[in-house]
N, C-alpha and C. Protein backbone atom coordinates (compact mmCIF):
# COMPACT_ATOMS: atom_id res chain seq x y z
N UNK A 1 -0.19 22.44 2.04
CA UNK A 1 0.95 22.14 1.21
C UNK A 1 0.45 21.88 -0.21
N UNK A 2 1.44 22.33 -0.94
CA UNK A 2 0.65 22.23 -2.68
C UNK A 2 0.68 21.13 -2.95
N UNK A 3 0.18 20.13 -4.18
CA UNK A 3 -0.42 18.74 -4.34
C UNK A 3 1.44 18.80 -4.67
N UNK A 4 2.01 19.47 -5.47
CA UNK A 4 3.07 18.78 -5.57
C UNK A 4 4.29 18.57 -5.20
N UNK A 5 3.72 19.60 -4.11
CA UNK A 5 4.96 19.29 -2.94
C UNK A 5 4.67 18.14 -1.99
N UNK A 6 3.65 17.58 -2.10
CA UNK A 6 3.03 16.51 -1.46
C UNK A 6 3.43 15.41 -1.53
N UNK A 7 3.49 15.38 -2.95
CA UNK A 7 3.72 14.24 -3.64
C UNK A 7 5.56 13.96 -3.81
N UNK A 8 5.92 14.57 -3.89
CA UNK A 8 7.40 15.03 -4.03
C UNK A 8 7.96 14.61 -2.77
N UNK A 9 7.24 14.77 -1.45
CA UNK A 9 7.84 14.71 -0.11
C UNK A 9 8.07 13.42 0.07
N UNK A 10 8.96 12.58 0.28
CA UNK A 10 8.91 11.09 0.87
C UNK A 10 9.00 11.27 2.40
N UNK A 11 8.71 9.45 2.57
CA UNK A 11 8.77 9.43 4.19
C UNK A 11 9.77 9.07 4.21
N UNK A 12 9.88 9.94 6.13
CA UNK A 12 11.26 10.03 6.73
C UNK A 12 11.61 9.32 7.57
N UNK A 13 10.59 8.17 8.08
CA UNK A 13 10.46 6.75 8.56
C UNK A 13 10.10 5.67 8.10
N UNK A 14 10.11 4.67 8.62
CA UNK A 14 9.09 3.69 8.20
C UNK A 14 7.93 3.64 9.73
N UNK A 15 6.68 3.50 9.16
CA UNK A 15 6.04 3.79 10.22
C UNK A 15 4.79 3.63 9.59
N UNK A 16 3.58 3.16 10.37
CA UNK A 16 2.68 2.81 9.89
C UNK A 16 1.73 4.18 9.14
N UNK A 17 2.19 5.68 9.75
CA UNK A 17 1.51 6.21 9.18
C UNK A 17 1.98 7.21 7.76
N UNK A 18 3.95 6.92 7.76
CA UNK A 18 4.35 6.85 6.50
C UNK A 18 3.78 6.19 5.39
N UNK A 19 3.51 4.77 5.92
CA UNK A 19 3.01 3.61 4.78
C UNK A 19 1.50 4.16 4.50
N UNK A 20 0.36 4.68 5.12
CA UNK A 20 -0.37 4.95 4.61
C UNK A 20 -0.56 6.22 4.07
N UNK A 21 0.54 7.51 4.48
CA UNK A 21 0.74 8.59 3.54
C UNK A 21 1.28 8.66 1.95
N UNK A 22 2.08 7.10 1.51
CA UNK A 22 2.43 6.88 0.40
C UNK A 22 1.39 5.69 -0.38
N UNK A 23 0.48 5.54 0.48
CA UNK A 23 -0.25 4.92 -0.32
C UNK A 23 -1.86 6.24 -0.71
N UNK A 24 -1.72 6.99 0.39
CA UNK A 24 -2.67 7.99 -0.08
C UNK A 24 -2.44 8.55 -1.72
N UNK A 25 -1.08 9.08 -1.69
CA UNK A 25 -0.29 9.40 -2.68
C UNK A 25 -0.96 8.55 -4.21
N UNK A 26 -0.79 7.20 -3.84
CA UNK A 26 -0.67 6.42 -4.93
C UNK A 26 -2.32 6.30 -5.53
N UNK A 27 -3.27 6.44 -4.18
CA UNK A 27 -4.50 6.61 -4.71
C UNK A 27 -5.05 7.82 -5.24
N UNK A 28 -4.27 9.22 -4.36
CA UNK A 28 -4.67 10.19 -5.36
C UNK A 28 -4.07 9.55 -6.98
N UNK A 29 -2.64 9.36 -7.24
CA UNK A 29 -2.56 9.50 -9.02
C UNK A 29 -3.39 8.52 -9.62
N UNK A 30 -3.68 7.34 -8.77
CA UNK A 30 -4.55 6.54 -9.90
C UNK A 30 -5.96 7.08 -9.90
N UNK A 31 -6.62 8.06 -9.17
CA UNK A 31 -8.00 8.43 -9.43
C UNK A 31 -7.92 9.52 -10.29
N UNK A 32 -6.31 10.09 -10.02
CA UNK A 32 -6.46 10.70 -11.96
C UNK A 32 -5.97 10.46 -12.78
N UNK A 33 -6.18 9.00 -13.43
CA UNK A 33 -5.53 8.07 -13.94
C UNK A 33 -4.44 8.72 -14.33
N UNK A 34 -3.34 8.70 -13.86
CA UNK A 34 -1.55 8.66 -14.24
C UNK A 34 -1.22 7.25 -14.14
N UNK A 35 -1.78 6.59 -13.64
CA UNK A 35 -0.97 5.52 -14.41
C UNK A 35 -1.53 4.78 -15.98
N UNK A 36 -1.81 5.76 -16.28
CA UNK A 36 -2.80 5.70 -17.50
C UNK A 36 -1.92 5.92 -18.84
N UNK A 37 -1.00 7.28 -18.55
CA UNK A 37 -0.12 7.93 -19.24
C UNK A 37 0.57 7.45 -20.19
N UNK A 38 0.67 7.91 -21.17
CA UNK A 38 1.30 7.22 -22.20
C UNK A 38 2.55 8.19 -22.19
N UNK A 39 3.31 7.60 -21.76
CA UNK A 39 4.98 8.24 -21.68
C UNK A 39 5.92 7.67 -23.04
N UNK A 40 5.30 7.07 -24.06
CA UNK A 40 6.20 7.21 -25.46
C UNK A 40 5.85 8.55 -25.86
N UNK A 41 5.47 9.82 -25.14
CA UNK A 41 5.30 10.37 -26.39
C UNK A 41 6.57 11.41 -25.70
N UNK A 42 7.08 11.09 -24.44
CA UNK A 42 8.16 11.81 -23.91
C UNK A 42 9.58 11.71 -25.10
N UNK A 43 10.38 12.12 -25.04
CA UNK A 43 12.01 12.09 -25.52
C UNK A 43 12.62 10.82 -24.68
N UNK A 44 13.34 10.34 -25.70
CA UNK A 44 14.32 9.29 -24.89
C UNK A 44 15.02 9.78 -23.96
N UNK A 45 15.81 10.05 -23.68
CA UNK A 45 16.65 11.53 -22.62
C UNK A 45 15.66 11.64 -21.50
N UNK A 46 14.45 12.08 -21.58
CA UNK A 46 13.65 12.14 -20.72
C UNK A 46 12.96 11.04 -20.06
N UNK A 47 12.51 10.21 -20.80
CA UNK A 47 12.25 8.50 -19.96
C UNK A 47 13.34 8.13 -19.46
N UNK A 48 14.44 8.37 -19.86
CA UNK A 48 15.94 7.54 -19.11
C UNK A 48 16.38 9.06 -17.62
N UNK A 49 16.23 9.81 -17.92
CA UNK A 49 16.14 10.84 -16.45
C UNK A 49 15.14 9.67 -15.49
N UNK A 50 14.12 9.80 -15.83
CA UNK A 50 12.97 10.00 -14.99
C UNK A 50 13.22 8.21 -14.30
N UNK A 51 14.00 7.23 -15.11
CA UNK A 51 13.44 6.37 -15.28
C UNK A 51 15.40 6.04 -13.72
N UNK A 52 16.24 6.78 -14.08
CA UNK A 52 17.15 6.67 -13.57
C UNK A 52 16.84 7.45 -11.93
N UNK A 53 15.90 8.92 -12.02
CA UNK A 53 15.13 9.45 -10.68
C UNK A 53 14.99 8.52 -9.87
N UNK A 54 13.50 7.25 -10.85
CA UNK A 54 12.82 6.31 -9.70
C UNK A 54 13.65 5.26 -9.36
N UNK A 55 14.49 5.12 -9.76
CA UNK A 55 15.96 3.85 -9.65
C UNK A 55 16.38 4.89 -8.25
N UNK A 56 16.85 5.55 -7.79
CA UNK A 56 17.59 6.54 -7.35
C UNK A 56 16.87 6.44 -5.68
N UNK A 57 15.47 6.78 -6.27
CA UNK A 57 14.53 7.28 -5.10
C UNK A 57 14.39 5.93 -4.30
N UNK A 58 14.23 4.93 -5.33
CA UNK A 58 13.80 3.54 -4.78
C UNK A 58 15.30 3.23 -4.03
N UNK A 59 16.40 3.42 -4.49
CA UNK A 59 17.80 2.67 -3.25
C UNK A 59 17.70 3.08 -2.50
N UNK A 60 17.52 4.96 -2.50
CA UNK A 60 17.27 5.56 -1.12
C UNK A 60 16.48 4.96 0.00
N UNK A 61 15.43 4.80 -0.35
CA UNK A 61 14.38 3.89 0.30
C UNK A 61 14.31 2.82 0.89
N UNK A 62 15.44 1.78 -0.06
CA UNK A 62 15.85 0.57 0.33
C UNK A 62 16.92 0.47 1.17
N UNK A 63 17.87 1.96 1.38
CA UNK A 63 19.09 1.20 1.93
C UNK A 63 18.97 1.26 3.91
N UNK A 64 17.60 1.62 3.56
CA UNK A 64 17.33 2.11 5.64
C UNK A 64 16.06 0.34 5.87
N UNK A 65 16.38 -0.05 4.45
CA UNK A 65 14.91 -0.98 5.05
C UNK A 65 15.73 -2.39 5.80
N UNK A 66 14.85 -2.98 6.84
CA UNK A 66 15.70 -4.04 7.84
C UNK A 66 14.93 -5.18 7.36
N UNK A 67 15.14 -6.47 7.44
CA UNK A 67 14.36 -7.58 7.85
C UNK A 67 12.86 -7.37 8.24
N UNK A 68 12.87 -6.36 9.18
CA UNK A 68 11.43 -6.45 10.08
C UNK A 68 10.41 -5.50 9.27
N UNK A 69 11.15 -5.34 8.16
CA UNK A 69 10.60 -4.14 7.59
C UNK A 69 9.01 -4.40 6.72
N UNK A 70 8.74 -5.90 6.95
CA UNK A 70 7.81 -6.53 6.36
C UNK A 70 7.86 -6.54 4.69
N UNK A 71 6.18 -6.24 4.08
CA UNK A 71 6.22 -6.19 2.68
C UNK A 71 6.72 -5.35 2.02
N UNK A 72 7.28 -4.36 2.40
CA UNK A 72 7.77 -2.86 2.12
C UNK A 72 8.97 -2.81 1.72
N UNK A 73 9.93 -4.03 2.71
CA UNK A 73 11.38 -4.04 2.53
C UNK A 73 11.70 -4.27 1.66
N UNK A 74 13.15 -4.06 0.96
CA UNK A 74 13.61 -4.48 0.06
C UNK A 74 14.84 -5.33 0.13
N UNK A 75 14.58 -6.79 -0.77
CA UNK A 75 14.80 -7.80 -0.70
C UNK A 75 16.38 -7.85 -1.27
């Protein structure tokens, strides 16, 4: 699968080996430092997309999470 369809894919459970496929994720971008990025040099329009995406992606995420869902859940 291409890196950025990889990355693009979320999990479709919660499950211990979801949680460590999104943390793989997170260690590939920080070993090429992206979280490094200097995103002022984007368009306003474009930080408020991207910024409204991860708002979006994150409820999705949150609205399946339970109590038992441990550190992951959302509060």
């Amino acid at each position: 699968m291409p890196r950025l369809r990889w990355l693009g894919k979320g999990p479709v459970e919660a499950s211990p080996t979801a949680v460590k496929a999104e943390i793989a994720k997170l260690e590939f971008l920080r070993g090429m430092d992206a979280h490094r990025l200097d995103l002022s040099v984007l368009r306003a329009e474009r930080r408020r997309f991207l910024a409204t995406v991860g708002h979006r992606l994150t409820a999705q995420a949150c609205s399946g999470a339970t109590p038992s869902a441990g550190p992951w859940g959302c509060g």
